[in-house]
C-alpha atoms as a PDB file:
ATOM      1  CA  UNK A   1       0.000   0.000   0.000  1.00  0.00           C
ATOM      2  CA  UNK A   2       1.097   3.387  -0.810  1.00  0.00           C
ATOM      3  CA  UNK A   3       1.000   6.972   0.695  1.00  0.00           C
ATOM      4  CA  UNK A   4      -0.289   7.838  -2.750  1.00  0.00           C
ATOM      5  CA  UNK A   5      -3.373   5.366  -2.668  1.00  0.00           C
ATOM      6  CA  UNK A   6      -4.417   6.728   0.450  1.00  0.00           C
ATOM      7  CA  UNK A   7      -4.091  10.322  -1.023  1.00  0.00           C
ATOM      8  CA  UNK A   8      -5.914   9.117  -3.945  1.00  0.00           C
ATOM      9  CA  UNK A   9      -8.982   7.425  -2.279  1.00  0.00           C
ATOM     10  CA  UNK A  10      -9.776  10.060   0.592  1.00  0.00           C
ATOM     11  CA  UNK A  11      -9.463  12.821  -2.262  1.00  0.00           C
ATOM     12  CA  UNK A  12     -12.198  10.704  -3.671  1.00  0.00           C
ATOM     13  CA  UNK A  13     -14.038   9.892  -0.509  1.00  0.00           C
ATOM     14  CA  UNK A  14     -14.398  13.459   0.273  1.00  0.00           C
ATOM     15  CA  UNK A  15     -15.396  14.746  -3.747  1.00  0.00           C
ATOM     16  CA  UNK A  16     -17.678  11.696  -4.604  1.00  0.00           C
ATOM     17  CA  UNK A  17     -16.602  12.382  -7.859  1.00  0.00           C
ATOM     18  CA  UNK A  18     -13.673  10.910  -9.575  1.00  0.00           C
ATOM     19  CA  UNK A  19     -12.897  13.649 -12.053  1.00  0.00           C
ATOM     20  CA  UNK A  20     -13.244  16.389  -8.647  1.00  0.00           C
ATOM     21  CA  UNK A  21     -10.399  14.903  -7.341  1.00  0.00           C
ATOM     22  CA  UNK A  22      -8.020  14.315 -10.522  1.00  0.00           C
ATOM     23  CA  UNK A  23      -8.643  17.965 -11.312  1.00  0.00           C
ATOM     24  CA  UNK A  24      -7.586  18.640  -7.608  1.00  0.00           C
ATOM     25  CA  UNK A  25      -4.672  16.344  -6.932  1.00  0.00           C
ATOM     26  CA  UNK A  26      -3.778  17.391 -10.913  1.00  0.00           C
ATOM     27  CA  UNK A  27      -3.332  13.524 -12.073  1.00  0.00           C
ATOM     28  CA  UNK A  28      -5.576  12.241 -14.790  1.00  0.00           C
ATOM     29  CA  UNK A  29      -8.626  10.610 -14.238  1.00  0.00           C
ATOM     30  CA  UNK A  30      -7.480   6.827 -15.450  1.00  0.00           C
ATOM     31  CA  UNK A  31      -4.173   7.112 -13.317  1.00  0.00           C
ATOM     32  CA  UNK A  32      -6.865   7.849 -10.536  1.00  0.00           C
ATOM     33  CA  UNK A  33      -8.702   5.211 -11.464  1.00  0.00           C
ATOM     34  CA  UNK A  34      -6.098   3.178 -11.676  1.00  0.00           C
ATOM     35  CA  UNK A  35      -4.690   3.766  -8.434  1.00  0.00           C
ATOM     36  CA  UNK A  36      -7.852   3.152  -6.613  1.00  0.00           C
ATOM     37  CA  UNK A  37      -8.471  -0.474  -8.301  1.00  0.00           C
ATOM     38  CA  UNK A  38      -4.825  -1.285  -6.879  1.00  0.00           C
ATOM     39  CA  UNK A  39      -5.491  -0.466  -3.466  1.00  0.00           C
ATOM     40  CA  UNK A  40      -9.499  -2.502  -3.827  1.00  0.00           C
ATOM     41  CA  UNK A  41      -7.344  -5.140  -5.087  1.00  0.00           C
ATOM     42  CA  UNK A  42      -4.716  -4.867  -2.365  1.00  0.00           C
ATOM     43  CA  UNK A  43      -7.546  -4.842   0.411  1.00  0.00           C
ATOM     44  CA  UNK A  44      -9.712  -7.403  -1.731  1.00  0.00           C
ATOM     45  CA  UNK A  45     -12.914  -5.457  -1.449  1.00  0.00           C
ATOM     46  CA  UNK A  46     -14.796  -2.731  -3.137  1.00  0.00           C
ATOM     47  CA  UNK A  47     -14.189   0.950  -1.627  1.00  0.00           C
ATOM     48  CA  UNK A  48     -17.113   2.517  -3.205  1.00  0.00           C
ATOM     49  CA  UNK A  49     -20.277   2.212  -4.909  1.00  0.00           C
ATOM     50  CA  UNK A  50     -20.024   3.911  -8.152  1.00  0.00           C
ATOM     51  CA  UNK A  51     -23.083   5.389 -10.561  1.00  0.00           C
ATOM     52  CA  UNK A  52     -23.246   7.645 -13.575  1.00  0.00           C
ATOM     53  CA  UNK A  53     -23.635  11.071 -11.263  1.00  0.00           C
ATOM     54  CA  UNK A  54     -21.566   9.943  -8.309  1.00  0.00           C
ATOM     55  CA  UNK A  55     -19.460   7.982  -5.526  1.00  0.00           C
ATOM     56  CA  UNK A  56     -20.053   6.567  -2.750  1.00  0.00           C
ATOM     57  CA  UNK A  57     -18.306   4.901   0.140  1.00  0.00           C
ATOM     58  CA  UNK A  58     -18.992   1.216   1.101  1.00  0.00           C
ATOM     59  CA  UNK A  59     -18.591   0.000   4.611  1.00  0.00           C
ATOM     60  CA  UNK A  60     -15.129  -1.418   4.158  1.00  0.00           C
ATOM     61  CA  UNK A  61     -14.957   2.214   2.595  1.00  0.00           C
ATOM     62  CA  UNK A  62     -16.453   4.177   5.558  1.00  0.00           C
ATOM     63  CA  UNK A  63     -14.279   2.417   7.742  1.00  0.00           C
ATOM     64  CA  UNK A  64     -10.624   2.772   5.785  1.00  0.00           C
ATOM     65  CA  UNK A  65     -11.122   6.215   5.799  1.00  0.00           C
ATOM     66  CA  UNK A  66     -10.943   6.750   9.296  1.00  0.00           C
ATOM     67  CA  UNK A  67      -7.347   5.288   9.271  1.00  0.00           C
ATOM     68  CA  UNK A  68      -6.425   6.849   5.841  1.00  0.00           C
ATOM     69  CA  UNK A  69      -6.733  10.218   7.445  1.00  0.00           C
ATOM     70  CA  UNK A  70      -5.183   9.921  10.660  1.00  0.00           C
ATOM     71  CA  UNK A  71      -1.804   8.108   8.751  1.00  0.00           C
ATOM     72  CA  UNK A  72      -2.019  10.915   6.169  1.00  0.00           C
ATOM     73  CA  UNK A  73      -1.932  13.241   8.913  1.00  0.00           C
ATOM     74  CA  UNK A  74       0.836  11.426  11.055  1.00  0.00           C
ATOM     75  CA  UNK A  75       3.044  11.547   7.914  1.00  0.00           C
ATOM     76  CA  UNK A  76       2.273  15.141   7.633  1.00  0.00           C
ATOM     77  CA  UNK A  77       3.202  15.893  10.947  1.00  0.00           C
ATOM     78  CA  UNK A  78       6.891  13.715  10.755  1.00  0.00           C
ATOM     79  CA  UNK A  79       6.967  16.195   7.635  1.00  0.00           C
ATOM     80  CA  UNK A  80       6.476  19.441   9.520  1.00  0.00           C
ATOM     81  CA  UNK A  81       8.695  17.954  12.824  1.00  0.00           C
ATOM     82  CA  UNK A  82      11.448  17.333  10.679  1.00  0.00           C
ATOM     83  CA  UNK A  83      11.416  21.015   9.154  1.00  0.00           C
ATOM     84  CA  UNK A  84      11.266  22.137  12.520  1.00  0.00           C
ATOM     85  CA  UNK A  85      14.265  20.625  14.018  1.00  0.00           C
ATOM     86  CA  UNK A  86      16.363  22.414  11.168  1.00  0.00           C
ATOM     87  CA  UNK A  87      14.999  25.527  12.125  1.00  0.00           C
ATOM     88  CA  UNK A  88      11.991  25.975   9.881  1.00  0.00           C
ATOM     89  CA  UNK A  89       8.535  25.714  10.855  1.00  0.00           C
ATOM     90  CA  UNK A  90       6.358  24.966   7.241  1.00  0.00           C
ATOM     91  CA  UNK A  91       3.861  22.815   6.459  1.00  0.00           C
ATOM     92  CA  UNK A  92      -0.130  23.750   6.533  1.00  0.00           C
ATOM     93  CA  UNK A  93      -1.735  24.760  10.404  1.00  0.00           C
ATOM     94  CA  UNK A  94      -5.436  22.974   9.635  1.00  0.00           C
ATOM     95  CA  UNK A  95      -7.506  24.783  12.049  1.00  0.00           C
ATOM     96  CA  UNK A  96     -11.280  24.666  13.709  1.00  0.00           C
ATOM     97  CA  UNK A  97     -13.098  27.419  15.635  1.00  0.00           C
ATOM     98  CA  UNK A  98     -17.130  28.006  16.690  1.00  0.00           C
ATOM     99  CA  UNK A  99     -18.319  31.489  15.670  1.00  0.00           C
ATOM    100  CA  UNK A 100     -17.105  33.924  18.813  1.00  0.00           C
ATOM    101  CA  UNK A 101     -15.588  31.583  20.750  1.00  0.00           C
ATOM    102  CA  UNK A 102     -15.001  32.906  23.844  1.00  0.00           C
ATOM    103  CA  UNK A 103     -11.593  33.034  25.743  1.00  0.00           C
ATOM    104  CA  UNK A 104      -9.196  33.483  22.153  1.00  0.00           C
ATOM    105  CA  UNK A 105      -9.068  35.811  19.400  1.00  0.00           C
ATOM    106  CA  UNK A 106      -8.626  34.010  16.611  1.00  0.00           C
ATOM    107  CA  UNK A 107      -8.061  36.336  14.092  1.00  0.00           C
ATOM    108  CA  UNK A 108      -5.506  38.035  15.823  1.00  0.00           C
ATOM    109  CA  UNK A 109      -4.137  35.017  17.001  1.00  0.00           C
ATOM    110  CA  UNK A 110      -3.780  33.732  13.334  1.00  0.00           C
ATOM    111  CA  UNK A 111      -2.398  37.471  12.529  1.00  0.00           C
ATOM    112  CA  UNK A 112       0.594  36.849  14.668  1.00  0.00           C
ATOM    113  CA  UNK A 113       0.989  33.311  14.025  1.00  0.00           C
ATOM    114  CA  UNK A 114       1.832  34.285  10.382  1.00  0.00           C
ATOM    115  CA  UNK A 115       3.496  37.172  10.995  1.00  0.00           C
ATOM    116  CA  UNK A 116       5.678  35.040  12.996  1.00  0.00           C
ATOM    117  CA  UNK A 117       5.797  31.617  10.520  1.00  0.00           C
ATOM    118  CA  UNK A 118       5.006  32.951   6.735  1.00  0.00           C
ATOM    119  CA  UNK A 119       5.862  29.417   5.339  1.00  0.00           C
ATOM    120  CA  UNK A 120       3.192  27.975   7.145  1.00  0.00           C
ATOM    121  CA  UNK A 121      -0.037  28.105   5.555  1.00  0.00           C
ATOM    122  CA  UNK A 122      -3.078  28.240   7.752  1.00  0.00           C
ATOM    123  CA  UNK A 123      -6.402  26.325   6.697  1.00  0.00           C
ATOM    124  CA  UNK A 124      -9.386  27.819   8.946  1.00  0.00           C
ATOM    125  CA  UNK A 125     -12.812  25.775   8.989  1.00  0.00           C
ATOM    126  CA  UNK A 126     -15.849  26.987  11.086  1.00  0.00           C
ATOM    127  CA  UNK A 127     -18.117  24.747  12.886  1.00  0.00           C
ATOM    128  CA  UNK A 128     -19.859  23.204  15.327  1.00  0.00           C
ATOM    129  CA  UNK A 129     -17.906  21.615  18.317  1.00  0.00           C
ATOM    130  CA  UNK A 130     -19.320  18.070  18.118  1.00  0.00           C
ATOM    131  CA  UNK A 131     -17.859  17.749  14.176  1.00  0.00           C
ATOM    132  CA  UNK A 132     -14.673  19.860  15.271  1.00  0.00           C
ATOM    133  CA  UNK A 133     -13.899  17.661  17.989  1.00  0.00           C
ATOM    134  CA  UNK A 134     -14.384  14.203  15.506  1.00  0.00           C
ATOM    135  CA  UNK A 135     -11.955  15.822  13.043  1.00  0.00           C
ATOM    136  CA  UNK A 136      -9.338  16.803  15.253  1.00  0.00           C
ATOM    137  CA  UNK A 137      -9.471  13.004  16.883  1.00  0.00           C
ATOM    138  CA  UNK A 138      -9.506  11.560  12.483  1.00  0.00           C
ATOM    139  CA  UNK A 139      -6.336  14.367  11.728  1.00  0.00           C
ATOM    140  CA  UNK A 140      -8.614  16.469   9.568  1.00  0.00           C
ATOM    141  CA  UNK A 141      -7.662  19.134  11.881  1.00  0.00           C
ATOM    142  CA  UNK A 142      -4.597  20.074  13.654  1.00  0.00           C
ATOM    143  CA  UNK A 143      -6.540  21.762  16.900  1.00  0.00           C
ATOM    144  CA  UNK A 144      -9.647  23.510  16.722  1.00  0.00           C
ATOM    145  CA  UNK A 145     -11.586  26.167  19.470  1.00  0.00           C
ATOM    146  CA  UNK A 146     -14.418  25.141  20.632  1.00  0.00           C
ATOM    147  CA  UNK A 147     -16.949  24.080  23.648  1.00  0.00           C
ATOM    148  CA  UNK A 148     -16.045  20.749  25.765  1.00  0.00           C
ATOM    149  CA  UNK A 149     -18.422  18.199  24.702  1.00  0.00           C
ATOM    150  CA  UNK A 150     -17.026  15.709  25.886  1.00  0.00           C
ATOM    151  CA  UNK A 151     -14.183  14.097  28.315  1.00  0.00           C
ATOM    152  CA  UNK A 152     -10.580  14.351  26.995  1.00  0.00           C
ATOM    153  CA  UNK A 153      -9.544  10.084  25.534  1.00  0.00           C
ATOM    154  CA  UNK A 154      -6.523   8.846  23.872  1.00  0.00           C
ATOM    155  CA  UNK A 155      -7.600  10.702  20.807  1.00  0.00           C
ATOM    156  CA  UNK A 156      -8.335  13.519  22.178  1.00  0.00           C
ATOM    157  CA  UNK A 157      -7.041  16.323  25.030  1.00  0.00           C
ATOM    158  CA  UNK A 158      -8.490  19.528  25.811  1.00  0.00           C
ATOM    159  CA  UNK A 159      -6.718  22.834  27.308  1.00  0.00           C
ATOM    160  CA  UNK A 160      -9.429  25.311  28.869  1.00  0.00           C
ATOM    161  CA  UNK A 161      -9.911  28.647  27.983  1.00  0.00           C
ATOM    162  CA  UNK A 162     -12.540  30.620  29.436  1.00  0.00           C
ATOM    163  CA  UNK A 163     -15.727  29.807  30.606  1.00  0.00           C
ATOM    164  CA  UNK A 164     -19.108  31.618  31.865  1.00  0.00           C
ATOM    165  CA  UNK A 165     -22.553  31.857  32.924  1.00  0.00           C
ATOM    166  CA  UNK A 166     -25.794  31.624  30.275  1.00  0.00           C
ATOM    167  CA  UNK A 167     -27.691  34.674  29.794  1.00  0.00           C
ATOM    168  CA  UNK A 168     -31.237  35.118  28.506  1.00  0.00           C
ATOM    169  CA  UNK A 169     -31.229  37.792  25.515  1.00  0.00           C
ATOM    170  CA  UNK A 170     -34.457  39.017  24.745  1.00  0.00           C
ATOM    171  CA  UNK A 171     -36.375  42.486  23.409  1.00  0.00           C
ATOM    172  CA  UNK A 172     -36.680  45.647  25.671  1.00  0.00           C
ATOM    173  CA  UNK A 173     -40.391  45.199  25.632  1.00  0.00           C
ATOM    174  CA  UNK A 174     -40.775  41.705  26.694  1.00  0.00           C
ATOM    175  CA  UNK A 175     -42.067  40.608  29.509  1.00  0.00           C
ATOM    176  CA  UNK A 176     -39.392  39.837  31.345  1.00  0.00           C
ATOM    177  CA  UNK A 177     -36.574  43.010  30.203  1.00  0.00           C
ATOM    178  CA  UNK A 178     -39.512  44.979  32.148  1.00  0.00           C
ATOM    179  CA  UNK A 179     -39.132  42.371  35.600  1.00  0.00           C
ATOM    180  CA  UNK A 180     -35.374  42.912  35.354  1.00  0.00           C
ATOM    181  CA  UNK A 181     -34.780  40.181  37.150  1.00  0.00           C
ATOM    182  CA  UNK A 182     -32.891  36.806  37.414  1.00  0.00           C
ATOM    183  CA  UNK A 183     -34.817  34.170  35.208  1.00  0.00           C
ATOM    184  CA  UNK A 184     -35.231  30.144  35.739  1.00  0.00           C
ATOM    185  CA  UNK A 185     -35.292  27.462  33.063  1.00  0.00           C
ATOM    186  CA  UNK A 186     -38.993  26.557  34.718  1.00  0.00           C
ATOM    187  CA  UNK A 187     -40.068  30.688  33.753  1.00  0.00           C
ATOM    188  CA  UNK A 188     -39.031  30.014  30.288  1.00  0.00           C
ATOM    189  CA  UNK A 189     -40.986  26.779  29.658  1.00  0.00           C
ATOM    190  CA  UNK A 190     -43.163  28.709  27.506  1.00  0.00           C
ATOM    191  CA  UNK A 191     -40.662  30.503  24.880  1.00  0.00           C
ATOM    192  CA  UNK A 192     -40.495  30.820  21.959  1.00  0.00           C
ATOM    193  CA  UNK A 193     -36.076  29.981  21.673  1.00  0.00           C
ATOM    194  CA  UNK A 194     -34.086  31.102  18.923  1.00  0.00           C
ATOM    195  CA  UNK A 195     -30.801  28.736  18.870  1.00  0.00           C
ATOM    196  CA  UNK A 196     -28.162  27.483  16.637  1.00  0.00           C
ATOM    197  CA  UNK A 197     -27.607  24.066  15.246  1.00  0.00           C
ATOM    198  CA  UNK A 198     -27.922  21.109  18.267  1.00  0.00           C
ATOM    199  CA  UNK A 199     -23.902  20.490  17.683  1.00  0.00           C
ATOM    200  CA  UNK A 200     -22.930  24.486  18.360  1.00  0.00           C
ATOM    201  CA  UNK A 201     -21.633  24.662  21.608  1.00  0.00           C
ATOM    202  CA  UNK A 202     -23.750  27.012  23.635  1.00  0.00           C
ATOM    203  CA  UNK A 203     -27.127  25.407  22.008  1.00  0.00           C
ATOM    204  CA  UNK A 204     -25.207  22.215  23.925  1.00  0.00           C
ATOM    205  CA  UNK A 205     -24.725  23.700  26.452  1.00  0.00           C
ATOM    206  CA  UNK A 206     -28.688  25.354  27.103  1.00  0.00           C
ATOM    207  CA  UNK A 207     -30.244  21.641  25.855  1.00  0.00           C
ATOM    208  CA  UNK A 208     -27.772  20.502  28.925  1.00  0.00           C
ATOM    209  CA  UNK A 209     -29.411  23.522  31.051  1.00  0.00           C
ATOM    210  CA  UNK A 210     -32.688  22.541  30.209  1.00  0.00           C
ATOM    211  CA  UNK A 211     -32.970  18.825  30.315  1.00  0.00           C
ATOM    212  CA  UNK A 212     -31.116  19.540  33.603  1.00  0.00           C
ATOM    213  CA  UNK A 213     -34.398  20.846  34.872  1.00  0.00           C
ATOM    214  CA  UNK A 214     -36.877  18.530  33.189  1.00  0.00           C
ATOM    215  CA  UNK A 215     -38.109  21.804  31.026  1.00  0.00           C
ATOM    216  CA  UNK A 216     -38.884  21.214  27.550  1.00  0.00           C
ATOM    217  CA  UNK A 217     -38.606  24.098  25.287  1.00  0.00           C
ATOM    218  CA  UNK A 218     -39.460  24.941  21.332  1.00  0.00           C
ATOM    219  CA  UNK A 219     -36.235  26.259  18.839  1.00  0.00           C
ATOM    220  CA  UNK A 220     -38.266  27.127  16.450  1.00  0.00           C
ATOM    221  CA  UNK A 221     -35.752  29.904  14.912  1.00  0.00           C
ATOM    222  CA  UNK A 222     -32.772  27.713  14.426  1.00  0.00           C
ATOM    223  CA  UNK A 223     -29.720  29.402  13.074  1.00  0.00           C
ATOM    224  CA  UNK A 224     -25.898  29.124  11.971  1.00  0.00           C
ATOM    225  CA  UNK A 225     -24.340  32.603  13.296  1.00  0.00           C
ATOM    226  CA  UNK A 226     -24.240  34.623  15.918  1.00  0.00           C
ATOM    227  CA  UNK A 227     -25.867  37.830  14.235  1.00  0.00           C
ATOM    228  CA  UNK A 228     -28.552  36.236  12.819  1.00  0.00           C
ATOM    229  CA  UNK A 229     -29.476  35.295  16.448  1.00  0.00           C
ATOM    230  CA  UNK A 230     -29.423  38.722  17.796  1.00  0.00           C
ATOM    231  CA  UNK A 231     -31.253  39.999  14.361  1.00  0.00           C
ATOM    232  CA  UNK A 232     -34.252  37.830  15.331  1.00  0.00           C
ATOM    233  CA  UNK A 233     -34.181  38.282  19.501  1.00  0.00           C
ATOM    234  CA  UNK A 234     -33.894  41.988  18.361  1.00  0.00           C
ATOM    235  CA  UNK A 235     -37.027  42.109  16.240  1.00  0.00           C
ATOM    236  CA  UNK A 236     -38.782  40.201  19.009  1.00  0.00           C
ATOM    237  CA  UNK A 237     -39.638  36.870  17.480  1.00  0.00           C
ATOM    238  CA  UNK A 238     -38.016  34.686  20.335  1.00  0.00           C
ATOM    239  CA  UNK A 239     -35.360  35.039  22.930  1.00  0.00           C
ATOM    240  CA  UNK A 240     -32.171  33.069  23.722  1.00  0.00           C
ATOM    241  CA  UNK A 241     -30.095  31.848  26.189  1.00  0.00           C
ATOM    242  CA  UNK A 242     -26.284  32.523  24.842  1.00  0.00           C
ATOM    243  CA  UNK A 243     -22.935  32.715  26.776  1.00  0.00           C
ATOM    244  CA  UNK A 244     -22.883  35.958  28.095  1.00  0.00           C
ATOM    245  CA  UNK A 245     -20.126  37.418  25.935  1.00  0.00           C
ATOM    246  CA  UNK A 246     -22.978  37.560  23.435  1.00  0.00           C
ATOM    247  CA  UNK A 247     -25.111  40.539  25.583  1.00  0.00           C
ATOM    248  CA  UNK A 248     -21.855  43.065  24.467  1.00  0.00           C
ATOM    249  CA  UNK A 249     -22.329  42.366  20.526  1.00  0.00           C
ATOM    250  CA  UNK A 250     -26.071  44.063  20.695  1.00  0.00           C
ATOM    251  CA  UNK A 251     -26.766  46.609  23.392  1.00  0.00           C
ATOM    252  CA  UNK A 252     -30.075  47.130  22.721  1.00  0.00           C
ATOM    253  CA  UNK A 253     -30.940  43.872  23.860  1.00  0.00           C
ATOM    254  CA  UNK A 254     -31.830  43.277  27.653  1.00  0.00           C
ATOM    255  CA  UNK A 255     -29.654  40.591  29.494  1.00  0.00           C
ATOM    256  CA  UNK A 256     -30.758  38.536  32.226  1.00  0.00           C
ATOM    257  CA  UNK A 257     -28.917  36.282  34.521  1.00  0.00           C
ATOM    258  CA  UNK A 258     -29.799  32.568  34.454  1.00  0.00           C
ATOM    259  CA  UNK A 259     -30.491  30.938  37.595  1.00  0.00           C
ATOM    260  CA  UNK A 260     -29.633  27.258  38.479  1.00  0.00           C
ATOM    261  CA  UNK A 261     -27.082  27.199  36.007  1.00  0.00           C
ATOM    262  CA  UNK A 262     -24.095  27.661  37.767  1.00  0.00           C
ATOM    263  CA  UNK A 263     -21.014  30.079  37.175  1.00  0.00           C
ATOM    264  CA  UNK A 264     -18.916  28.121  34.666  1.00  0.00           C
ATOM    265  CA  UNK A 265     -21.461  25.912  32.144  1.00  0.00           C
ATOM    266  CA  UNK A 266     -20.415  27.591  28.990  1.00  0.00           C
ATOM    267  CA  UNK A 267     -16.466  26.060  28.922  1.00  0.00           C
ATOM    268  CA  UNK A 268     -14.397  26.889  26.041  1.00  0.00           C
ATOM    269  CA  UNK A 269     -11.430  24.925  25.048  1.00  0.00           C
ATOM    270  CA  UNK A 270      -8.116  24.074  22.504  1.00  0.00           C
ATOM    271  CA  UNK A 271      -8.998  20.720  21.436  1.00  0.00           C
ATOM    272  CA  UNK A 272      -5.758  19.249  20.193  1.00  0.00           C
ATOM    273  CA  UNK A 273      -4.842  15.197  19.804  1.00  0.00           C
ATOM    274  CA  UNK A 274      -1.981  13.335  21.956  1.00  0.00           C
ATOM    275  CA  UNK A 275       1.009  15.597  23.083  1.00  0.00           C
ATOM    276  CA  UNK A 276       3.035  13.082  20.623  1.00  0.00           C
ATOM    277  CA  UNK A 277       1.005  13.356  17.473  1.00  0.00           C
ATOM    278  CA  UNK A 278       0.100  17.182  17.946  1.00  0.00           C
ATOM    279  CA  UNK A 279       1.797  18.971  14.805  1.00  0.00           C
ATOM    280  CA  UNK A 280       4.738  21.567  14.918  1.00  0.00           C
ATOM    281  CA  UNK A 281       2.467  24.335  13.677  1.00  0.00           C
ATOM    282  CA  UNK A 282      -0.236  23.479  16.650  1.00  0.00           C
ATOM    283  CA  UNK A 283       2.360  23.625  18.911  1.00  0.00           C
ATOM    284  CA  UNK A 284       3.518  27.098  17.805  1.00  0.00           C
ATOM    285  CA  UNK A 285      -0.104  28.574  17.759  1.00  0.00           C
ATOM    286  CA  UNK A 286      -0.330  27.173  21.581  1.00  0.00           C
ATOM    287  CA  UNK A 287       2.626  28.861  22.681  1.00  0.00           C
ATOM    288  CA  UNK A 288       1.480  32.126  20.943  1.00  0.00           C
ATOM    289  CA  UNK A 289      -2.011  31.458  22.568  1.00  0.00           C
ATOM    290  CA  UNK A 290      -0.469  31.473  26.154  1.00  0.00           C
ATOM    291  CA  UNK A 291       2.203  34.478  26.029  1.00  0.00           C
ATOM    292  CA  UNK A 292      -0.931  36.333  24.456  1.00  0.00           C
ATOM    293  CA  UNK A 293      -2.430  35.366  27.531  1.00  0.00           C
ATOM    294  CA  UNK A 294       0.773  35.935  30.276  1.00  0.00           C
END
């Protein structure tokens, strides 16, 4: 098996489309043909299901793909630790962040980071933590931001950031801006929520609240950034329970404290794989991340 069979078949896997990923790894489409019969042939099973429009993966497929990316990534890290023991950091930083993740500025971060390693180029993907935390543990991703979802494994370690209390955003003339007053999940039974995607970290985190106190509620605004959120509590068509960073992006919004929730349930986090698999270029970006924050 070679390095180039794996680079062929998750270019594949992740086009479903055989002439995608020759255009994209620049080899013709019968040498990538080609290479993936060899490796089918190698493993003595079919890799994907192909039709007229498209590819797909089989289970043998599905489940090669998982260790295709982590050894792709493992080489690319040797790669990038050699470089760095002669003095040059290069390579490609593959990085994950939630939208306003509290506790890090990314941008800036990533400002300095290049300002510091030009021959390093940095690959930025937004999204939830759930999916952010699955492809730093497969190698997609060399470390991502995000909310702890889960405990740290032998795939997977966490370094905290931040963390903070919920707070209930809602319009100057509801009911509750005029009370002023601390709010209970049990008082908001009968909302109408405005919330992100189930695998963003602070609608995690406000399911967690919630089921916490045996109070069902209805997201029936469900969005994919922050704004859009405070666009919709701000025309008065729901309210929301965010981190509380949120309250300073849109002061015309009334905050509320959220009792039974405790100080610290919105915990932000560097999720980064094992100290002896983490890349050169995540290791930089840490060490940035923690003299920004001496």
């Amino acid at each position: 098996m070679e390095l180039r069979h794996l680079q062929h078949f998750v270019a594949v896997a992740e086009d479903q489309h055989f002439t995608r990923a020759a255009e994209r790894l620049l080899v013709s489409q019968s040498g990538l043909s080609a290479s993936i019969r060899a490796l089918e042939r190698e493993l003595q099973t079919p890799l994907f299901v192909r039709t007229t429009r498209r590819v797909t993966l089989t289970p043998a497929g599905r489940a090669l793909l998982v260790e295709a990316e982590r050894i792709l990534a493992q080489v690319r890290t040797a790669h990038e630790a050699v470089a760095a023991v002669q003095g040059v950091l290069r390579g490609m930083l593959a990085m994950g962040s939630e939208q306003c993740i509290a506790g890090v500025h990314v941008a800036g971060l990533l400002a300095a980071f290049r300002h510091r390693h030009p021959d390093v180029e940095i690959c930025l993907r937004q999204a939830g933590s759930g999916a952010l935390a699955e492809d730093v543990a497969a190698g997609r991703l060399d470390l991502a931001f995000a909310v702890r979802t889960q405990e740290d494994s032998d795939q997977l370690r966490s370094v905290p950031l931040t963390s903070e209390p919920m707070t209930l955003l809602c319009h100057s003339s509801h009911r509750l801006a005029a009370a002023g007053a601390a709010v209970t999940p049990e008082e908001l039974g009968g909302e109408v929520f405005v919330d992100f995607h189930p695998d963003w970290g602070p609608r995690r985190t406000t399911d967690t609240v919630f089921a916490a106190a045996g109070v069902r509620r209805t997201v029936a605004l469900e969005v994919n950034d922050v704004h859009t959120l405070l666009d919709l509590v701000d025309e008065n068509l729901g309210v929301a329970v965010a981190p509380r960073h949120f309250a300073h992006k849109r002061a015309s919004l009334t905050a509320l404290p959220v009792k039974g929730t405790g100080e610290a349930v919105y915990e932000t986090v560097a999720l980064l794989p094992p100290r002896q698999a983490t890349s050169p270029a995540a290791r930089a970006l840490m060490a940035l991340l923690e003299t920004a924050g001496a």
